[in-house]
Each structure stands twice: as C-alpha cells, then as structure tokens.
N, C-alpha and C. Protein backbone atom coordinates (compact mmCIF):
# COMPACT_ATOMS: atom_id res chain seq x y z
N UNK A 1 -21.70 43.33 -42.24
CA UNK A 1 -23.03 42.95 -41.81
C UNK A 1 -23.30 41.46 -42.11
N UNK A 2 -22.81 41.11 -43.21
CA UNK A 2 -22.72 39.98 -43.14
C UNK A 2 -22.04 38.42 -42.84
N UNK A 3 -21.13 39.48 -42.45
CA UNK A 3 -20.18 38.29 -41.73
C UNK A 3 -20.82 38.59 -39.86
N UNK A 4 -21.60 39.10 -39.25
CA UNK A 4 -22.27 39.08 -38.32
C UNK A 4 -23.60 38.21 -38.58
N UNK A 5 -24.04 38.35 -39.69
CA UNK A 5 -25.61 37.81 -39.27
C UNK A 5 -24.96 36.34 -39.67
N UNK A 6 -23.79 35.57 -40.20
CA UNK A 6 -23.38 34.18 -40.24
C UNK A 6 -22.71 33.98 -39.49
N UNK A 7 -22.35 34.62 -38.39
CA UNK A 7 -22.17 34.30 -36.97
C UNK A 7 -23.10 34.18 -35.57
N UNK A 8 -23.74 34.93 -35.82
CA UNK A 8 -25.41 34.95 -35.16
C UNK A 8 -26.10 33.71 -35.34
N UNK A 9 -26.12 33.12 -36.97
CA UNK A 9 -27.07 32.12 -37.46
C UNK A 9 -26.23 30.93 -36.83
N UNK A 10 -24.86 30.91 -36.69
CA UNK A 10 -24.07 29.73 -36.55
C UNK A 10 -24.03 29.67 -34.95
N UNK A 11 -23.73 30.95 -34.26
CA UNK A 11 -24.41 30.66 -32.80
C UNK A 11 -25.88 30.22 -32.30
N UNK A 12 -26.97 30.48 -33.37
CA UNK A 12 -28.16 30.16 -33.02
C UNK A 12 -28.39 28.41 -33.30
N UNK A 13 -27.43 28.03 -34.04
CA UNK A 13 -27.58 26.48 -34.86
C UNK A 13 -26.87 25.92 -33.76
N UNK A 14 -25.40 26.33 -33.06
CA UNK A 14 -25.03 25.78 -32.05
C UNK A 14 -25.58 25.30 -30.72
N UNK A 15 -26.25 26.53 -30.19
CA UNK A 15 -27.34 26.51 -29.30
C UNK A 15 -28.40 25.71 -29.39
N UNK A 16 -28.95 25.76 -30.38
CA UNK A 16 -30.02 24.97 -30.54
C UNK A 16 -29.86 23.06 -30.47
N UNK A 17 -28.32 22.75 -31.04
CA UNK A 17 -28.08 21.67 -31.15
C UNK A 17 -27.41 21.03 -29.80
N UNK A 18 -27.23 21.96 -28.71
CA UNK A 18 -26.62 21.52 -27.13
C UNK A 18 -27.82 21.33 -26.68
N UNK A 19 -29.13 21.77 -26.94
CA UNK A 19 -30.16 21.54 -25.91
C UNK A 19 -30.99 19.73 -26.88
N UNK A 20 -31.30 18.53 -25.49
CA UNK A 20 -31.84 17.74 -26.27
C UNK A 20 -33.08 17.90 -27.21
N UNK A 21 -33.62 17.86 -28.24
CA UNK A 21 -34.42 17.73 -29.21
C UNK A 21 -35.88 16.77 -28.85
N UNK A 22 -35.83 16.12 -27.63
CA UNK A 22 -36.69 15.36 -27.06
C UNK A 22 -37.31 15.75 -25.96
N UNK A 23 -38.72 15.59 -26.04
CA UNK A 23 -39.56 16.37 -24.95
C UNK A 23 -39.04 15.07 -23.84
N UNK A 24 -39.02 13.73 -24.26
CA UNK A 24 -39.01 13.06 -22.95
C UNK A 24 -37.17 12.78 -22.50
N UNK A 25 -36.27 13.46 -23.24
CA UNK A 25 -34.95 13.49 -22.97
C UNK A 25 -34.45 13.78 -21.29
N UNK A 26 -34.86 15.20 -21.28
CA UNK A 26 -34.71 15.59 -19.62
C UNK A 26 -35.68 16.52 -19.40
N UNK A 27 -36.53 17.18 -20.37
CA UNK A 27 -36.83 18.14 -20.04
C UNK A 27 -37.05 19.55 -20.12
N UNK A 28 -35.51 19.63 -20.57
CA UNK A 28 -35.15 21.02 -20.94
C UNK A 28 -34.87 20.79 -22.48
N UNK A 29 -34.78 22.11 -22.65
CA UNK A 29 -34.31 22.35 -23.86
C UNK A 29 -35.65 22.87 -25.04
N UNK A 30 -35.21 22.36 -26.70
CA UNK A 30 -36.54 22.58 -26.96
C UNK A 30 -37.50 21.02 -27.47
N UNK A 31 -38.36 21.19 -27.29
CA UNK A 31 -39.26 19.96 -26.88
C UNK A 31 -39.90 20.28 -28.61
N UNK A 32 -39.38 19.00 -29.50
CA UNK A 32 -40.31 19.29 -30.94
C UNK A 32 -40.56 17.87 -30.84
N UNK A 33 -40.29 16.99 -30.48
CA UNK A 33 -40.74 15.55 -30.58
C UNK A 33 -42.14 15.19 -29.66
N UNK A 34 -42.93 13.96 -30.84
CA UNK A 34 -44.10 13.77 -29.90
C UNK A 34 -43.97 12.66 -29.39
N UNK A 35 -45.00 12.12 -29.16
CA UNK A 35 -44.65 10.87 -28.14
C UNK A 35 -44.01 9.39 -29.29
N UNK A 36 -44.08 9.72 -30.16
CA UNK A 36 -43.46 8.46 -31.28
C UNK A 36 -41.94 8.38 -30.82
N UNK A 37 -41.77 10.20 -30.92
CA UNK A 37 -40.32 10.49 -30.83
C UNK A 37 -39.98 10.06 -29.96
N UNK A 38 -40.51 10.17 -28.55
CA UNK A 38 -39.96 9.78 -26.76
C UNK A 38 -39.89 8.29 -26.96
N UNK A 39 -40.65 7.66 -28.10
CA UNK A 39 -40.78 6.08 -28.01
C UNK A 39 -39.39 5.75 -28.79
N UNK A 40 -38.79 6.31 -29.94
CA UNK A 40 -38.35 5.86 -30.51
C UNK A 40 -36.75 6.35 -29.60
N UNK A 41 -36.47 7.25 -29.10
CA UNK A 41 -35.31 7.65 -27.99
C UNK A 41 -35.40 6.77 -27.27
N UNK A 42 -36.46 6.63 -26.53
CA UNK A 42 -36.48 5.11 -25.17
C UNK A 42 -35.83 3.71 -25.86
N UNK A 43 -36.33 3.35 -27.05
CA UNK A 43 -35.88 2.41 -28.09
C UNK A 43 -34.64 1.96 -28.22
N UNK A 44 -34.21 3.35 -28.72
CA UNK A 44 -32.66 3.13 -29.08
C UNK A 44 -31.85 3.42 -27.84
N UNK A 45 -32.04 3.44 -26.63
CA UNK A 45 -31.52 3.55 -25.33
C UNK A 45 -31.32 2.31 -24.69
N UNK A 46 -32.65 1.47 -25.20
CA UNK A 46 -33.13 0.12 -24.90
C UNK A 46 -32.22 -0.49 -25.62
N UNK A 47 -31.92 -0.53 -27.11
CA UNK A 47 -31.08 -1.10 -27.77
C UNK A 47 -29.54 -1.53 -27.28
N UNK A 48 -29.38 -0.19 -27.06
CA UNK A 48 -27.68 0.43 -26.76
C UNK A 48 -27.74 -0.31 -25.06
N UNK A 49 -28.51 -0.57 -24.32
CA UNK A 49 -28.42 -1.34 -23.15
C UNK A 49 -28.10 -2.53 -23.53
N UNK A 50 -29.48 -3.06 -23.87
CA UNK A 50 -28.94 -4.67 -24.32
C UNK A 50 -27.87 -4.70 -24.85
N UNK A 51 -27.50 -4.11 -26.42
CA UNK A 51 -26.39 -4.60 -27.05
C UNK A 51 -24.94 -4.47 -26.16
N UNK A 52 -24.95 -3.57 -25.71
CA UNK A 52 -23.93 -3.85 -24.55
C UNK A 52 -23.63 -4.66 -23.73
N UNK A 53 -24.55 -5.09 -23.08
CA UNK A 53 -25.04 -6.27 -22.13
C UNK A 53 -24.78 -7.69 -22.87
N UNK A 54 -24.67 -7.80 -23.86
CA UNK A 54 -25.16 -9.08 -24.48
C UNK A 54 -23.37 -9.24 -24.96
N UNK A 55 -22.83 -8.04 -25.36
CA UNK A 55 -21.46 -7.77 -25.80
C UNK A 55 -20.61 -8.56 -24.39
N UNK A 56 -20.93 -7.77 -23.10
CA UNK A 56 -20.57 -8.11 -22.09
C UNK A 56 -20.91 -9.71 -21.44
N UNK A 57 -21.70 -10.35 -22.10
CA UNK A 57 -21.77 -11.69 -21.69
C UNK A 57 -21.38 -12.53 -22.96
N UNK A 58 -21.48 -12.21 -23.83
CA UNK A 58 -20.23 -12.72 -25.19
C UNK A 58 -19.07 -13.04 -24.77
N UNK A 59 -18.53 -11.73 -24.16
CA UNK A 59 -17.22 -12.10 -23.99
C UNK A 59 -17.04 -13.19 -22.82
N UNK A 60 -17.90 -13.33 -21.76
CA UNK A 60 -17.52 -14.13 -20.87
C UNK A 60 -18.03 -15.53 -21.12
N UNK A 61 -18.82 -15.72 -22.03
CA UNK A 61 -19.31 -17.38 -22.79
C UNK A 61 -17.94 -17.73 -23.73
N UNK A 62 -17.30 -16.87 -24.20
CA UNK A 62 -15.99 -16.70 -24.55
C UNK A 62 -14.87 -17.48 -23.82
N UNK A 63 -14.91 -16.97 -22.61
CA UNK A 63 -13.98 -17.36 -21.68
C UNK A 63 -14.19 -18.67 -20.93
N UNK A 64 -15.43 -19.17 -20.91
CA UNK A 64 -15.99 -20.39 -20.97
C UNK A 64 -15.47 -21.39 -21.92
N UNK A 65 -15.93 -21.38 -22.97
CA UNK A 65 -15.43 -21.66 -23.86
C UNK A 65 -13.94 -22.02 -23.90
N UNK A 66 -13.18 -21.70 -23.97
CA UNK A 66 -11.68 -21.51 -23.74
C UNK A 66 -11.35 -22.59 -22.30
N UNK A 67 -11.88 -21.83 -21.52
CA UNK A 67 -11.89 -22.57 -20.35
C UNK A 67 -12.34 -24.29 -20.20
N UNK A 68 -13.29 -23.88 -20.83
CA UNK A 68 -13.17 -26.24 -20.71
C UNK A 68 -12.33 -26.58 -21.58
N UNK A 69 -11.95 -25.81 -22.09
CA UNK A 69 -10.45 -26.83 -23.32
C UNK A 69 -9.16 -27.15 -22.24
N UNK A 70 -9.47 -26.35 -20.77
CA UNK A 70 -7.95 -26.55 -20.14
C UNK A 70 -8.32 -26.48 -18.50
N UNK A 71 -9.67 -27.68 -18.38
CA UNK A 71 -10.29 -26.85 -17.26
C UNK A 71 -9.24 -27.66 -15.57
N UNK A 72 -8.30 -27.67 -15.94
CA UNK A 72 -7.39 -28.30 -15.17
C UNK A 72 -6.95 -26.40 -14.25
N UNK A 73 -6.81 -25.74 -14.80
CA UNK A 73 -6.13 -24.23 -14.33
C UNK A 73 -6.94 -23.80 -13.40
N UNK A 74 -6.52 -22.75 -12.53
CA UNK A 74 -7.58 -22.09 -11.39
C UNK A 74 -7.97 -20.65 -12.38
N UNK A 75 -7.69 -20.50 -13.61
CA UNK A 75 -8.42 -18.83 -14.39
C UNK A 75 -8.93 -19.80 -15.03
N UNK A 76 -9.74 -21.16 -15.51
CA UNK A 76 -10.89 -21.65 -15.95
C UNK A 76 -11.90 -22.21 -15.16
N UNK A 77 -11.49 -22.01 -13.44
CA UNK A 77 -12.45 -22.14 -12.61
C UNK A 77 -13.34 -20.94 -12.82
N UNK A 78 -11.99 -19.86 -12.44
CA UNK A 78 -12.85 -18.61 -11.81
C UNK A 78 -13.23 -18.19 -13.09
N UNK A 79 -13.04 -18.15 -14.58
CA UNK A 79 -13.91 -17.77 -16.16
C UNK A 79 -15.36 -18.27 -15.45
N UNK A 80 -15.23 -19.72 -15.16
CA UNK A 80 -16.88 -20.43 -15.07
C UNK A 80 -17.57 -19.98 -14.00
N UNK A 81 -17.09 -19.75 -12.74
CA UNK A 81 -17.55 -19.13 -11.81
C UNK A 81 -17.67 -17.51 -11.99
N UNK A 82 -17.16 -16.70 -12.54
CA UNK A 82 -17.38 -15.77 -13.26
C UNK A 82 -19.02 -15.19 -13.81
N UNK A 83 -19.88 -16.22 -14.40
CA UNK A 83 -20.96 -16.14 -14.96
C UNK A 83 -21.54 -17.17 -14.26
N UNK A 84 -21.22 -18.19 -14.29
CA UNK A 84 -21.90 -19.14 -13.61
C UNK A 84 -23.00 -18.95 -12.27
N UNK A 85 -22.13 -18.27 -11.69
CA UNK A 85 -22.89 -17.62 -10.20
C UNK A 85 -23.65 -16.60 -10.33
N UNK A 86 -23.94 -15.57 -11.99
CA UNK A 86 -25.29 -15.36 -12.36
C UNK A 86 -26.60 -16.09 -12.54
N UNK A 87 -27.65 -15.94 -11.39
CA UNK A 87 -29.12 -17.01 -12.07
C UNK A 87 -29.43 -16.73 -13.04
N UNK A 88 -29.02 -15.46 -13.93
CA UNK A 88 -29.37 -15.79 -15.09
C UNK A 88 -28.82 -16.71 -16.06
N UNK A 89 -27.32 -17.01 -15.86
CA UNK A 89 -26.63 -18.12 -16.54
C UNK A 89 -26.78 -19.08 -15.96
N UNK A 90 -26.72 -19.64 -14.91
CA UNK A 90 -25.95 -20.51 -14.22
C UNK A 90 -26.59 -21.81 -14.77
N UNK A 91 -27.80 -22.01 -15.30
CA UNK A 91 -28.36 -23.38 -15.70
C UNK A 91 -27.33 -23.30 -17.38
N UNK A 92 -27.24 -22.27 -17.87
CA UNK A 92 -26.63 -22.60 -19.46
C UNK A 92 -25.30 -22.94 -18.88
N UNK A 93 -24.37 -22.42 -18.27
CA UNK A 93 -23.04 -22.80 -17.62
C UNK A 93 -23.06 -24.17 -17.19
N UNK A 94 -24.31 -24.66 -16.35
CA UNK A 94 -23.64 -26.20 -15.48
C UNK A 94 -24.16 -26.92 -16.53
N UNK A 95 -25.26 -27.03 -17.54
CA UNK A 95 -25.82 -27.52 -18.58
C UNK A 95 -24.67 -27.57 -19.51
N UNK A 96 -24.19 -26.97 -19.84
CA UNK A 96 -22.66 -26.92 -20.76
C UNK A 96 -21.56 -27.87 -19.98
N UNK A 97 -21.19 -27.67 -19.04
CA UNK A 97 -19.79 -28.19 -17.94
C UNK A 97 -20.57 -29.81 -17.98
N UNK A 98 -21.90 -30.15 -18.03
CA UNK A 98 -22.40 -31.37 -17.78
C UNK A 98 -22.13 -32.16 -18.95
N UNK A 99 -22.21 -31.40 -20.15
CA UNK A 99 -22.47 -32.25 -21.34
C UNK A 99 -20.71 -32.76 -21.59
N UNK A 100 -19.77 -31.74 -21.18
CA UNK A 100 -18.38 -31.77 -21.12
C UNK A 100 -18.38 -32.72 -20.12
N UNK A 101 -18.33 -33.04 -19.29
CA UNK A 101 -18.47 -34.59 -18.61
C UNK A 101 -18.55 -35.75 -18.74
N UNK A 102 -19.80 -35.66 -19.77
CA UNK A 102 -20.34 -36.88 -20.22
C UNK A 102 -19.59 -37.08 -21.53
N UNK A 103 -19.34 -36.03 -22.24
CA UNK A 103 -18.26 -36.42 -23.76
C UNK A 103 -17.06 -36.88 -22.56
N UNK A 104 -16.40 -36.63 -22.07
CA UNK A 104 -15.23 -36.67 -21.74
C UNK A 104 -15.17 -38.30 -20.84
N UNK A 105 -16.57 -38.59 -19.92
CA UNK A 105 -16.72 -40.07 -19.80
C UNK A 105 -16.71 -41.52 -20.94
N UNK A 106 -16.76 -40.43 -21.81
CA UNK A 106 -17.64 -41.19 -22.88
C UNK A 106 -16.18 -42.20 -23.21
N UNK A 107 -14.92 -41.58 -22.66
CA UNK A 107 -13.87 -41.83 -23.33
C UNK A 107 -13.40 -43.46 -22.54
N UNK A 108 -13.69 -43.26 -21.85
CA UNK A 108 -13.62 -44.59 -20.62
C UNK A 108 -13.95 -45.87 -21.38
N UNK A 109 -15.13 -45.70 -22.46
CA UNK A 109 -15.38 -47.37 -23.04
C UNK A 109 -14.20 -47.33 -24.49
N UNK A 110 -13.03 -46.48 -24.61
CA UNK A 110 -11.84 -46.51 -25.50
C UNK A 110 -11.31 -47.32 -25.16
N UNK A 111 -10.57 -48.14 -25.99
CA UNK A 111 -9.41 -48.93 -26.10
C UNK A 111 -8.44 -48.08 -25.50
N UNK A 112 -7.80 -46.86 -26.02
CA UNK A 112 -6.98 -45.79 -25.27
C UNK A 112 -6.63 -46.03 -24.17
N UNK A 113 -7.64 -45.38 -23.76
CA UNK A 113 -8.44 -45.55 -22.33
C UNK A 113 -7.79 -46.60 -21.56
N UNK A 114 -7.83 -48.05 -21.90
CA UNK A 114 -8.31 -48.92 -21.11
C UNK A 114 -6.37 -49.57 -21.50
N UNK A 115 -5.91 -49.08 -22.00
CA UNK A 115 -4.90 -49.73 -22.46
C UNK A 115 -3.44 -48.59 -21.73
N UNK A 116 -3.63 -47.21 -22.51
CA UNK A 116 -2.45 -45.91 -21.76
C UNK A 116 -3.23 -45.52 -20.30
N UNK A 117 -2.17 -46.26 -19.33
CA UNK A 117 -1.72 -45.61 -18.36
C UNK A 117 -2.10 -43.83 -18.20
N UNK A 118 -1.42 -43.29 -18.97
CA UNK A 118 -1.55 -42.12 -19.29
C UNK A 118 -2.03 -41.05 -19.86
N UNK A 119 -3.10 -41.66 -20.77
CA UNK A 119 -4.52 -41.55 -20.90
C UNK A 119 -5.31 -41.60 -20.36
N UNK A 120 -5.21 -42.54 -19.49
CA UNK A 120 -6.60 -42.67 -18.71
C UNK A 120 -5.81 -41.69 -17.27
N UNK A 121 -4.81 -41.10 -17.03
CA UNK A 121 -4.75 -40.59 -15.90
C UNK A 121 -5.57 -39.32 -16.61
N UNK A 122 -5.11 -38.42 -17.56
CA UNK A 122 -5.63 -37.69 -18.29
C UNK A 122 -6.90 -37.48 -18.13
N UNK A 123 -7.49 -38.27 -18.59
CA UNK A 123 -9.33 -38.43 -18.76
C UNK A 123 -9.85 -38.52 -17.51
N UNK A 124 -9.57 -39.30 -16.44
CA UNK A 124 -9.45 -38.75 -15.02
C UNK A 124 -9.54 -37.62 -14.22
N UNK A 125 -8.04 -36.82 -14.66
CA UNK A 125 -8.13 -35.40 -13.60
C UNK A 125 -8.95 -34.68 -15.03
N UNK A 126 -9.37 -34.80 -16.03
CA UNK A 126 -10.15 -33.77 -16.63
C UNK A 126 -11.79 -34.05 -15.80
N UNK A 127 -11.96 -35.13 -16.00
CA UNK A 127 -13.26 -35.33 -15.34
C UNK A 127 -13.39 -34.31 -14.02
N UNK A 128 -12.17 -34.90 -13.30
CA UNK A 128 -12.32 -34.08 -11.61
C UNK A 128 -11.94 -32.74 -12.07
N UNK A 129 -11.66 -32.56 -12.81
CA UNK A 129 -11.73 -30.67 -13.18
C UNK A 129 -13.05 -30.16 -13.49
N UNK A 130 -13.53 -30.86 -14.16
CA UNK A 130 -14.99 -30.02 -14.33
C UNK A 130 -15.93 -30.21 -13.71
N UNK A 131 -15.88 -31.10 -12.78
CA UNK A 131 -16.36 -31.71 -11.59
C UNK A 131 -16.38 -30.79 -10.58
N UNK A 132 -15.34 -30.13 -10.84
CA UNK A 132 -15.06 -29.29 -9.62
C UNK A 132 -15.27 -27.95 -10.26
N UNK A 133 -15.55 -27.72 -11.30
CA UNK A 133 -16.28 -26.49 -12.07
C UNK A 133 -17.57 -26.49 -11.23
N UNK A 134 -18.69 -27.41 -11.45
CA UNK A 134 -19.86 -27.76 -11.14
C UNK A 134 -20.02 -27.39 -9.33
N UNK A 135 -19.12 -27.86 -8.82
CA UNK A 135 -19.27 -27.35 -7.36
C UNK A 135 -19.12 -26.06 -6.99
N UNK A 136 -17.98 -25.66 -8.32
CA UNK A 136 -17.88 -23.81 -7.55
C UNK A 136 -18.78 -23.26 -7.83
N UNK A 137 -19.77 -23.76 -8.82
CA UNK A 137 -21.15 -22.57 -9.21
C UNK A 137 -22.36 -23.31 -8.64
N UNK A 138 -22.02 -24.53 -8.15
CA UNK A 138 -23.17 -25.26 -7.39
C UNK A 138 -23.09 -24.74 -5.79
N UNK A 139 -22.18 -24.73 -5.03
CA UNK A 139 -22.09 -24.39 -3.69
C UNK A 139 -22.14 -23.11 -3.22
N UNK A 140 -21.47 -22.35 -3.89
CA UNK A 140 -21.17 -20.61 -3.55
C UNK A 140 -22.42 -20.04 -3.61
C-alpha cells in the first residue's frame, strides 16, 4: 500500500510539473500565479531575448573588430557589411570604419611615410580598403 500511494504522489508531482505554473504562460494547465507572476515570466522572457540578441551582435562587433586589422580581404568586407547594413548599426559601423581612416591618414604627415616607398604603398591600399568598407554599407 505503500509503495502505491508513493507512486500515485510521484505521478501526481509529475503531472503537475508538465503543466505551466503561469496563468499568462498559455493558458492551460494550473493557473497559481497572479499578475506579478505573468510580469515577472514576461521579464525573464524579455531578458533571455535581449541577452541573446546582444550575444548575437557581440559576436559580429567581434568580427568587425578583427576585420579592420586586415581590411584589405573580401571576409572583412562582408564581417562589415554583415551588420553594417543593419539601421540599427550602421551609424556605429561607418562611425568606427571613419575614425579608422582618419588614424590611418594620420600616417601620411610620417617621416615613414614620406620616405618608404613601401609604406606609403601600404597606408594607401589600407586607406582604399576601408574606403571601400564605407561604400558597401553606404550604397547597398
């Protein structure tokens, strides 16, 4: 008898724990939460969106990142064009690629510069690389 009624109790605990616990979950099930509860479920739903979201554009400011260190390649075009061609990024992207411009002009009043051949070809096609960052998220 008693190894039935702790199988009964453990089917009733099972059951009870498959149906959601939130009146504003779906619906079904059993409804013990009040509206704090539906606030605080919406909350952490809200949370788990963003933090995902934010995870997911981490990684691609990431790839940015990376990407102007070598923006000579066609996978540090398409990293920048990647996000870039979001309106939600696209001013932090060309605002970033701009300031990389202007450090990278900056190099032109060097002795370096003005002296290696090969330096200054350098400082050159980097310029027209990110130059041409700026057009793929400016034109498309």
């Amino acid at each position: 008898m008693k190894l039935v009624s702790k199988f009964l109790f453990f089917v009733v605990i099972l059951a009870i724990s498959s149906f959601p616990l939130t009146a504003c979950s779906s619906g079904a099930g059993v409804a013990i939460a009040d509206s704090v509860g539906c606030q605080n479920a919406r909350g952490e739903a809200l949370r788990f969106h963003q933090d995902k979201h934010a995870l997911e554009v981490g990684r691609k400011v990431i790839k940015i990142k990376s990407a102007l260190q070598v923006p000579e390649q066609q996978s540090s075009i398409d990293a920048v064009r990647e996000l870039g061609l979001d309106s939600r990024y696209y001013t932090m992207v060309r605002g970033w690629i701009m300031e990389h411009i202007k450090m990278t002009k900056s190099y032109r009043g060097t002795t370096e510069y003005k002296k290696s051949k090969q330096r200054k070809n350098e400082i050159d096609s980097r310029i027209a690389a990110l130059e041409e960052m700026v057009r793929a998220i400016d034109l498309e």
